[in-house]
N, C-alpha and C. Protein backbone atom coordinates (compact mmCIF):
# COMPACT_ATOMS: atom_id res chain seq x y z
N UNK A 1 4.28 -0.95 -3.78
CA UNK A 1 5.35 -0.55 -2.87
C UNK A 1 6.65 -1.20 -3.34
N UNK A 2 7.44 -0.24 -3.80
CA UNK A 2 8.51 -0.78 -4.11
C UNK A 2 9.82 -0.53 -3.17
N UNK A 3 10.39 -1.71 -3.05
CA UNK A 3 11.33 -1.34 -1.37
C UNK A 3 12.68 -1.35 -2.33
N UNK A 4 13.15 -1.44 -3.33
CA UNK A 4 14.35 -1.56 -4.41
C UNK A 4 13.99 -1.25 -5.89
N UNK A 5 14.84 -0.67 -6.35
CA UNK A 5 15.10 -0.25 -7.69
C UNK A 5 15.51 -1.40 -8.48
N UNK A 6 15.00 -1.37 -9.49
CA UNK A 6 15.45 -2.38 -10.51
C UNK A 6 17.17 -2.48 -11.04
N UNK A 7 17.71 -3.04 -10.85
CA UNK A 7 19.24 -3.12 -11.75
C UNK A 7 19.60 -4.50 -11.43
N UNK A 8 19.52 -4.93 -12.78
CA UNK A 8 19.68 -6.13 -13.05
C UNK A 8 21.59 -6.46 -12.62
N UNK A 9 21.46 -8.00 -12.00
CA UNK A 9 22.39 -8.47 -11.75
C UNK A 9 23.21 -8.87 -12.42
N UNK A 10 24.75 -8.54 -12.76
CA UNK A 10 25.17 -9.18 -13.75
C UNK A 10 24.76 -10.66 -14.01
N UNK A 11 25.48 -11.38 -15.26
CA UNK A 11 25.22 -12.88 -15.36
C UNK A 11 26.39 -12.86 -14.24
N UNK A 12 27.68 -12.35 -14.42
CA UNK A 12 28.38 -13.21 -13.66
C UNK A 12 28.21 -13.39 -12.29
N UNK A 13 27.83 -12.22 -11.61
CA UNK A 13 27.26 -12.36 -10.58
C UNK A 13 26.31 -13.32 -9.84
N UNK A 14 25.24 -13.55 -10.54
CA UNK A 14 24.22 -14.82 -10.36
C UNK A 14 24.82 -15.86 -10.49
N UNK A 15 26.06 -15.99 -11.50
CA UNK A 15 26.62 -17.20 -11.38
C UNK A 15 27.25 -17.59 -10.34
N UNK A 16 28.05 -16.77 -9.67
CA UNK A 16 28.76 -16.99 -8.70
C UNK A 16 27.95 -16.81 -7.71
N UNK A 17 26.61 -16.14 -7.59
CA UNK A 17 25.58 -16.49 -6.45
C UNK A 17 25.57 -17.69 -5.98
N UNK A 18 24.80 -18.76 -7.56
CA UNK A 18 25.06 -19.70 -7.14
C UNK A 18 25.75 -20.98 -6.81
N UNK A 19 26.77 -20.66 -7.70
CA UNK A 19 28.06 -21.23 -7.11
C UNK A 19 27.86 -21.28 -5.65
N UNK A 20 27.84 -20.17 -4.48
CA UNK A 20 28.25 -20.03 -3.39
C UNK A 20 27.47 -20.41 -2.89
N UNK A 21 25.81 -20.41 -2.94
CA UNK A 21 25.35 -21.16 -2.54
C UNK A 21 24.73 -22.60 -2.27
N UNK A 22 26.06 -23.00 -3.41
CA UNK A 22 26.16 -24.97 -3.37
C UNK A 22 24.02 -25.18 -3.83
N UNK A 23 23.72 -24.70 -4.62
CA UNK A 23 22.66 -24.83 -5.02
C UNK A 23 22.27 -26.55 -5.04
N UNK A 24 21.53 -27.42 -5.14
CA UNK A 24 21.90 -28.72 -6.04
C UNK A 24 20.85 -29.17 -6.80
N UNK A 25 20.83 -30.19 -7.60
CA UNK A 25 19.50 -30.45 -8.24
C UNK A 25 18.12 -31.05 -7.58
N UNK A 26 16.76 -30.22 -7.84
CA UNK A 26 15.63 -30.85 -7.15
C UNK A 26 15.92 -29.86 -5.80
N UNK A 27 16.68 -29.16 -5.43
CA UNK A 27 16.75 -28.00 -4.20
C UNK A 27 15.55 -26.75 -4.84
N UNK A 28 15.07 -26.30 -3.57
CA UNK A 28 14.37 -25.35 -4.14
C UNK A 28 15.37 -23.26 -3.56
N UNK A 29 14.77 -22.82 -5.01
CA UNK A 29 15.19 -21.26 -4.84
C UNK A 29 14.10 -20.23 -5.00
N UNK A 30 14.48 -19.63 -4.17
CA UNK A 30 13.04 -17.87 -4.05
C UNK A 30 14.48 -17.24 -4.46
N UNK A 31 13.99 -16.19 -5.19
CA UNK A 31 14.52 -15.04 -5.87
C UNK A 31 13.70 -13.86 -5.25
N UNK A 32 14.01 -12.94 -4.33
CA UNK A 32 12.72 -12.36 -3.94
C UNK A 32 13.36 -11.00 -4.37
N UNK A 33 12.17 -10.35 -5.46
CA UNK A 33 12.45 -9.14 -5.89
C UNK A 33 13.46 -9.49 -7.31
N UNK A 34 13.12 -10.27 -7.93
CA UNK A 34 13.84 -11.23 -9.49
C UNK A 34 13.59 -10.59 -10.12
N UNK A 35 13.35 -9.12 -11.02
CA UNK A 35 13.45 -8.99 -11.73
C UNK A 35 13.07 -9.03 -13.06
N UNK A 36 13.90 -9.42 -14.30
CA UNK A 36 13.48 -9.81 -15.31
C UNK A 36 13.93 -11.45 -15.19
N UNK A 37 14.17 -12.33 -13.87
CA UNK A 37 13.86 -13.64 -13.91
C UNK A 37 15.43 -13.82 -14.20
N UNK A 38 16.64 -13.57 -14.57
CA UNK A 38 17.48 -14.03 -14.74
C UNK A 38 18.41 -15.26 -13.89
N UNK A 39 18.54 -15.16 -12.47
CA UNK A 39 19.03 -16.03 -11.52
C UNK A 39 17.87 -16.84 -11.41
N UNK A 40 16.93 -16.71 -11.95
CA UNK A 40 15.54 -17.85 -11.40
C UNK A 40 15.99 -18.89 -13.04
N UNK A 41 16.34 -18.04 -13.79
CA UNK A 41 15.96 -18.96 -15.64
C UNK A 41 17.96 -20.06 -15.36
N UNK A 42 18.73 -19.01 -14.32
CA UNK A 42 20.23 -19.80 -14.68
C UNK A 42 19.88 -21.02 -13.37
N UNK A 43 19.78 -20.82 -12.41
CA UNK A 43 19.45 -21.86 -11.64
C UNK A 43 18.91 -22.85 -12.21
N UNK A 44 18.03 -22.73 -12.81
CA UNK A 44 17.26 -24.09 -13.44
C UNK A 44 18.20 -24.78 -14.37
N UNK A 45 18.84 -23.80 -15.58
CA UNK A 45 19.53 -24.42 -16.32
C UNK A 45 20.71 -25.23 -15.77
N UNK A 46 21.25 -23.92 -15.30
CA UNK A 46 22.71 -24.86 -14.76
C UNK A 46 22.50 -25.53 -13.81
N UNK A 47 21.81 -25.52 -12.64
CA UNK A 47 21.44 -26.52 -11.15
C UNK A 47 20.76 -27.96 -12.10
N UNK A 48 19.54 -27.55 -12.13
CA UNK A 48 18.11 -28.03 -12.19
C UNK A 48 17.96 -28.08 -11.16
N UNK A 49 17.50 -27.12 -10.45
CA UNK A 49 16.52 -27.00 -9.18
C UNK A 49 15.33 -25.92 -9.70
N UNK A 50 14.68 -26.30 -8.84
CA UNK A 50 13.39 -25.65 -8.98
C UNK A 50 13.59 -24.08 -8.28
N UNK A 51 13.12 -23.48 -9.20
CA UNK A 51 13.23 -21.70 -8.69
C UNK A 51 12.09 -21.04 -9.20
N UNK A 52 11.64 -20.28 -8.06
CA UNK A 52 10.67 -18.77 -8.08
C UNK A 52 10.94 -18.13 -7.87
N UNK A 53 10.63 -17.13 -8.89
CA UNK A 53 10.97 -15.63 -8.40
C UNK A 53 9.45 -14.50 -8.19
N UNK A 54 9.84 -13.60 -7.36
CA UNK A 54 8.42 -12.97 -6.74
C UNK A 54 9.28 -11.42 -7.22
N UNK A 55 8.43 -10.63 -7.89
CA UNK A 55 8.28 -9.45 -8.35
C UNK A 55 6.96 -8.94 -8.70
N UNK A 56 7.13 -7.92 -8.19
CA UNK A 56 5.79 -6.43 -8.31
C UNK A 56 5.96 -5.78 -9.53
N UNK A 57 6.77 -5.56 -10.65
CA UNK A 57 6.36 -4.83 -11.37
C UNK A 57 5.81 -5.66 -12.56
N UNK A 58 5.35 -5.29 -13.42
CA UNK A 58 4.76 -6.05 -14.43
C UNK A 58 5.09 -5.97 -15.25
N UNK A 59 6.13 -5.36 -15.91
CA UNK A 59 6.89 -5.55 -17.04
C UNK A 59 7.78 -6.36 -17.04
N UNK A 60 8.04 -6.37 -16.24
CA UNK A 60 9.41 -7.45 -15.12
C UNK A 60 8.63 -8.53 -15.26
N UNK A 61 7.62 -8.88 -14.64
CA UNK A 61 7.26 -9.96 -14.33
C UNK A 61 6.81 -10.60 -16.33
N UNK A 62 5.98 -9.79 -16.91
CA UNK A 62 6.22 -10.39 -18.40
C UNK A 62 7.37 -10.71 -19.11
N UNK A 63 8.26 -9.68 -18.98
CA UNK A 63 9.53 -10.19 -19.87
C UNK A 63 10.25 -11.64 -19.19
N UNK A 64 10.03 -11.91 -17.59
CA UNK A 64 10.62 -13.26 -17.38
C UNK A 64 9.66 -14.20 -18.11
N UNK A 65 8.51 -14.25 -17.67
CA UNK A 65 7.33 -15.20 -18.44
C UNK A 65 8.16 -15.63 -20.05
N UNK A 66 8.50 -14.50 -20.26
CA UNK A 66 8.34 -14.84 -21.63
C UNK A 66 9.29 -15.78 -21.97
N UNK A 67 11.06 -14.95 -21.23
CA UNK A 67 12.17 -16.18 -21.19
C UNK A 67 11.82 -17.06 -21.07
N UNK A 68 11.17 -17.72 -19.95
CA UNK A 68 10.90 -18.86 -18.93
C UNK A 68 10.32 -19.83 -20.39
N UNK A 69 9.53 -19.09 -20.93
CA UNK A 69 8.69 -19.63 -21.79
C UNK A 69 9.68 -20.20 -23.55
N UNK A 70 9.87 -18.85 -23.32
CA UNK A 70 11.22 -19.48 -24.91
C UNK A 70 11.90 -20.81 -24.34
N UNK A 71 12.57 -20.81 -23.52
CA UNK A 71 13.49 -21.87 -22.91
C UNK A 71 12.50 -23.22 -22.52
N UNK A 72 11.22 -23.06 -22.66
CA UNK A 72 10.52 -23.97 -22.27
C UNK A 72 11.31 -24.78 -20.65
N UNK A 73 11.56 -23.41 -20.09
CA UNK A 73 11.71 -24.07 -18.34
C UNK A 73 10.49 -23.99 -17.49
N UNK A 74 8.85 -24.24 -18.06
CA UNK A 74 8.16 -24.01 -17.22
C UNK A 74 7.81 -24.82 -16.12
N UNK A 75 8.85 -25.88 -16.27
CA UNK A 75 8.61 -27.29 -15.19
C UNK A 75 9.18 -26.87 -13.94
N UNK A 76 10.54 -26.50 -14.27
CA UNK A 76 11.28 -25.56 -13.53
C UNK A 76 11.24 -24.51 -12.42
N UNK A 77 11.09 -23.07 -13.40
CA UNK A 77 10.43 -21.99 -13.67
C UNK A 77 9.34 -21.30 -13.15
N UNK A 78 9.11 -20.95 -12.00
CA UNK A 78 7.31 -20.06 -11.93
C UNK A 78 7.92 -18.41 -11.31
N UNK A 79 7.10 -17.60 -11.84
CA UNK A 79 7.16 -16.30 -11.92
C UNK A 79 5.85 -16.21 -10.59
N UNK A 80 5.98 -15.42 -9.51
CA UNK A 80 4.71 -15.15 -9.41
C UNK A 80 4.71 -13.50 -8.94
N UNK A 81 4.07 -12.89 -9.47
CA UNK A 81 3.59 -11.79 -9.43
C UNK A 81 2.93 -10.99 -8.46
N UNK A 82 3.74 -10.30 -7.40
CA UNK A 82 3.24 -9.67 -6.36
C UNK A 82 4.40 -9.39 -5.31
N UNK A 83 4.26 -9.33 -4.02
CA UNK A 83 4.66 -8.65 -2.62
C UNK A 83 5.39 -9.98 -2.29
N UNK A 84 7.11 -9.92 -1.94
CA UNK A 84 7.69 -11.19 -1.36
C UNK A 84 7.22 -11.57 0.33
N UNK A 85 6.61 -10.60 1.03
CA UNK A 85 6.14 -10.25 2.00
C UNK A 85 5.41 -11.23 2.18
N UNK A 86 4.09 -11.10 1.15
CA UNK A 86 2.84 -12.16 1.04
C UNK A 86 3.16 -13.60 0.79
N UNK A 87 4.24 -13.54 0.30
CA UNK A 87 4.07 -15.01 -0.38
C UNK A 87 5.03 -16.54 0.78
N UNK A 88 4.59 -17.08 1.06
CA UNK A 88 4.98 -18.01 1.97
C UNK A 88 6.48 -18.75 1.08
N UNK A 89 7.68 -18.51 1.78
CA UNK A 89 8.78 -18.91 1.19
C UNK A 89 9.43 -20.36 2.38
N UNK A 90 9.37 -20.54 2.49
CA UNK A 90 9.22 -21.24 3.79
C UNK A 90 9.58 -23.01 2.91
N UNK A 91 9.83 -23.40 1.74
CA UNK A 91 9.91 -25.08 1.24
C UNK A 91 11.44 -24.30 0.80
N UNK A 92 11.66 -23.22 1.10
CA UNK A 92 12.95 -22.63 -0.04
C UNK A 92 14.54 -23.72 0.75
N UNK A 93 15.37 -24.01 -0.36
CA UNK A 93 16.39 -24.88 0.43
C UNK A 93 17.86 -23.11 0.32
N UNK A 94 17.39 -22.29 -0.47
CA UNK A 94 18.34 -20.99 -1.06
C UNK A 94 17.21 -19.72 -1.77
N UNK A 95 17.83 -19.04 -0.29
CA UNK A 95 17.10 -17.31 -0.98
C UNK A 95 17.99 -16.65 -1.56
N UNK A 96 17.75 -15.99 -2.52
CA UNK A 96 18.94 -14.73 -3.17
C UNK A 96 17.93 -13.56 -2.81
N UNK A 97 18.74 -12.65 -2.93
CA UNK A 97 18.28 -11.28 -2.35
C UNK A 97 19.58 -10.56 -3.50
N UNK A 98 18.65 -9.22 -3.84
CA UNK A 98 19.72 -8.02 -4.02
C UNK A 98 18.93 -6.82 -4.00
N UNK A 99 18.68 -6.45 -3.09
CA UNK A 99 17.92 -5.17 -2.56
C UNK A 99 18.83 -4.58 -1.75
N UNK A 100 17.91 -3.56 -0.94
CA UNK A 100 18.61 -3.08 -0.56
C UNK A 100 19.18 -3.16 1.53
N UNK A 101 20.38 -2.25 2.20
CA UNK A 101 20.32 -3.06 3.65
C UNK A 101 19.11 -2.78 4.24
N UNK A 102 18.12 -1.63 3.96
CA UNK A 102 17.08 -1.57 4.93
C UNK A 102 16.02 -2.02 4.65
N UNK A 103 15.85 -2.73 3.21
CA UNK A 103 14.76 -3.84 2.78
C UNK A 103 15.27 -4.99 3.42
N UNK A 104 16.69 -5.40 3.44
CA UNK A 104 16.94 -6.42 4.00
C UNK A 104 16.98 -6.73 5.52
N UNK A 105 16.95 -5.70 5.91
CA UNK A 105 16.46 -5.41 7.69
C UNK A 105 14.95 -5.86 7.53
N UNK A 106 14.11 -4.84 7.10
CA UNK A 106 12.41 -5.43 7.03
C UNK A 106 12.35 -6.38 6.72
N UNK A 107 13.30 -7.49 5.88
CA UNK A 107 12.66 -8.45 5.43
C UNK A 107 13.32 -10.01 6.67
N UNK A 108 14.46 -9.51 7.31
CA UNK A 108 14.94 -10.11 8.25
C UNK A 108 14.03 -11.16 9.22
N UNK A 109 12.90 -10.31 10.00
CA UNK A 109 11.82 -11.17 10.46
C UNK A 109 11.18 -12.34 9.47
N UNK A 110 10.70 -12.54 8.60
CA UNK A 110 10.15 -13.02 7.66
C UNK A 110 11.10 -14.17 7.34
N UNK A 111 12.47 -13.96 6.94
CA UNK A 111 13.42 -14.79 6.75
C UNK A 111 13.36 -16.43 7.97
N UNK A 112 14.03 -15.38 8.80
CA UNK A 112 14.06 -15.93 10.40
C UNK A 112 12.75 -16.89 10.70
N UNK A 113 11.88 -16.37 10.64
CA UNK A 113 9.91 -17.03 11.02
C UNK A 113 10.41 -17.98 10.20
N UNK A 114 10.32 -18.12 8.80
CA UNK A 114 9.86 -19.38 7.31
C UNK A 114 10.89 -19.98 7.45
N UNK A 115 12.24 -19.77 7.03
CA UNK A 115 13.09 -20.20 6.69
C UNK A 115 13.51 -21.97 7.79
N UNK A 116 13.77 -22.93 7.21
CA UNK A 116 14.45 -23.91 8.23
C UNK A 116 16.14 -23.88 8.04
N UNK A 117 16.22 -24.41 9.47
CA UNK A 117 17.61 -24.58 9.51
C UNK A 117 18.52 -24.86 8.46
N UNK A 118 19.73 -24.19 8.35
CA UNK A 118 20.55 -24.84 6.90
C UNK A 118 20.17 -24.35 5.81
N UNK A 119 19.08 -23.49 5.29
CA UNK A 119 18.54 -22.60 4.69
C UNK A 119 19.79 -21.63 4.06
N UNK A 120 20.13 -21.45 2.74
CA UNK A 120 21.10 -20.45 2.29
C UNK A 120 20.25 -19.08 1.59
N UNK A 121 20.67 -17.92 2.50
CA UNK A 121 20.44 -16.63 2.32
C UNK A 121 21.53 -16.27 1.29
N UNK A 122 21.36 -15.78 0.06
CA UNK A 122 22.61 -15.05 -0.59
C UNK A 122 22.40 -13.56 -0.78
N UNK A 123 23.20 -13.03 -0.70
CA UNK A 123 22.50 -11.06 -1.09
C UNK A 123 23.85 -10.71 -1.99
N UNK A 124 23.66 -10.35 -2.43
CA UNK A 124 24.36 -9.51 -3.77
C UNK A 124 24.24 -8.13 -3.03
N UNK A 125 25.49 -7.56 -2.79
CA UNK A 125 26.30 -6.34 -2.66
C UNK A 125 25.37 -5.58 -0.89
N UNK A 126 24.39 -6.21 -0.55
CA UNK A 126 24.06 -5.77 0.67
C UNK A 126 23.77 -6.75 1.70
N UNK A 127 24.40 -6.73 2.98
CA UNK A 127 24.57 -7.20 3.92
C UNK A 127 22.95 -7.72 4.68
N UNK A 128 22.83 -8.56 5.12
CA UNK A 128 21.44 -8.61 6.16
C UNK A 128 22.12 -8.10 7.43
N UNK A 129 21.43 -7.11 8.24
CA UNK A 129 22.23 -6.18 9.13
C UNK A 129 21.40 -7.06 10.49
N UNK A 130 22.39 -7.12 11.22
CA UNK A 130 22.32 -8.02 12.39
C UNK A 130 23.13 -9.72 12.05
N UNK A 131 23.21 -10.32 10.84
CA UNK A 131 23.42 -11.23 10.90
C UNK A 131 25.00 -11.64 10.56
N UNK A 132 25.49 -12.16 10.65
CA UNK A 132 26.91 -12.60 10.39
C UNK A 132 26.98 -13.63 9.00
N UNK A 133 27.43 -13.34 8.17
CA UNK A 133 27.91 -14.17 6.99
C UNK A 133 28.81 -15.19 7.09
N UNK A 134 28.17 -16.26 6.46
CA UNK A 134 29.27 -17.54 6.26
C UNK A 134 30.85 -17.09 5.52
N UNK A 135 30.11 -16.33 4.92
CA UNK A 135 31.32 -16.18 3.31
C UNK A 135 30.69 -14.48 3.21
N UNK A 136 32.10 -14.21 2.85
CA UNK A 136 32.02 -12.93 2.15
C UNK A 136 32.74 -12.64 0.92
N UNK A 137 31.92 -12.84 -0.21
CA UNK A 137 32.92 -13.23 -1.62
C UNK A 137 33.18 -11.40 -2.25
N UNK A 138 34.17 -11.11 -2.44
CA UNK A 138 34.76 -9.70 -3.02
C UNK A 138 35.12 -9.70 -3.93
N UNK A 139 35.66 -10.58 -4.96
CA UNK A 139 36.51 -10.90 -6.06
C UNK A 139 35.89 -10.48 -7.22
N UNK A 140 34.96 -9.90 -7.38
CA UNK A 140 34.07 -9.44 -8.46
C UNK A 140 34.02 -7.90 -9.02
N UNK A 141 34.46 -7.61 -9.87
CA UNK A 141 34.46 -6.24 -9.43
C UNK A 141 33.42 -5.25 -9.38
N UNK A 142 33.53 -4.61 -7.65
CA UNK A 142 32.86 -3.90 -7.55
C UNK A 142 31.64 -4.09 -6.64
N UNK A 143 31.59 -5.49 -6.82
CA UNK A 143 30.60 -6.66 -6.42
C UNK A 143 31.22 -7.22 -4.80
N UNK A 144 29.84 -7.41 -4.10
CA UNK A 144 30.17 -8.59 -2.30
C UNK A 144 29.20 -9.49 -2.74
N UNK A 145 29.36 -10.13 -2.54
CA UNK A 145 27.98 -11.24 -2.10
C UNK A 145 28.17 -11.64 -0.59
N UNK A 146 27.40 -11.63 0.12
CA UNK A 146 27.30 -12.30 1.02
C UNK A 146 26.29 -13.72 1.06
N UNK A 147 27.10 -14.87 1.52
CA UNK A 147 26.39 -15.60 2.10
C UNK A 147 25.79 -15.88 3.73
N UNK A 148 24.56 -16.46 4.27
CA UNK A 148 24.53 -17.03 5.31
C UNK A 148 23.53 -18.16 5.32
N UNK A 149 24.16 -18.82 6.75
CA UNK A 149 22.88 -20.42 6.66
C UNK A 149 22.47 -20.14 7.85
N UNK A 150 20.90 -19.95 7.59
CA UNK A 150 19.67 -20.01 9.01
C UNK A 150 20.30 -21.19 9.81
N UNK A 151 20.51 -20.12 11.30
CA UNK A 151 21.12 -21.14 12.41
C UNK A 151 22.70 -20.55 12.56
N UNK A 152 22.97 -20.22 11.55
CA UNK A 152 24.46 -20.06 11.92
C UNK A 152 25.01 -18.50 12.22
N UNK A 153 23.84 -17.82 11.57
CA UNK A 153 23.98 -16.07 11.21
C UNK A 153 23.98 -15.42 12.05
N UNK A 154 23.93 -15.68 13.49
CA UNK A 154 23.63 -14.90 14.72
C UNK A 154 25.33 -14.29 15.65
């Protein structure tokens, strides 16, 4: 079940993801729906925080392996392979998201349940619908990010 299409995020974009979300080192990140691993492989480098990313397809999920693996970030680094649904995100200190608003509606409950307070949600170009954003960054072209922090989004 795929709830988003693949299109990879620019670099600059991820960068300024996490820029905005004041990432820091030893913080943890879910990437849910990552891709070929790119915001999971720059977080590590540039933060050093620990990041996972959760993706269903399997080509996706090999070609990050493989980065993860050239770069020898596997300390870092874990790919895991499957449904962001299933997987308990809940130690995360920063979620990125770039799906889509009505994946990000379904995935809203789930957020809300795991997530603790102070928790940074980021979404690339789609809104979480119901919630209010800290920040709304535009300066990109073409590009929103929204940020929000569990507790404050209501």
């Amino acid at each position: 079940m795929s709830i988003a299409p693949f299109v990879q995020t620019p670099v600059e974009v991820a960068r300024k993801m996490l820029d905005l979300s004041q990432l820091k080192p030893d913080e943890v990140l879910y990437d849910l729906g990552c891709g070929d691993g790119r915001l999971v492989i720059l977080a590590a480098k540039d933060t050093g925080a620990y990041a996972t990313g959760i993706e269903l397809r399997d080509d996706l999920v090999d070609r990050a392996k493989t980065e993860i693996k050239r770069l020898n970030l596997e300390g870092k680094v874990r790919i895991i392979h499957g449904n962001f649904f299933d997987v308990s995100i809940s130690d995360a200190n920063v979620v990125t998201l770039y799906l889509t608003s009505s994946a990000n509606e379904r995935l809203r409950p789930k957020l809300e349940a795991e997530l603790k307070l102070g928790t940074r949600v980021v979404s690339h170009d789609f809104k979480v619908p119901g919630w209010k954003p800290s920040t709304v960054y535009d300066e990109l072209l073409g590009h929103t990010i929204y940020v929000y922090r569990i507790g404050d989004h209501l």
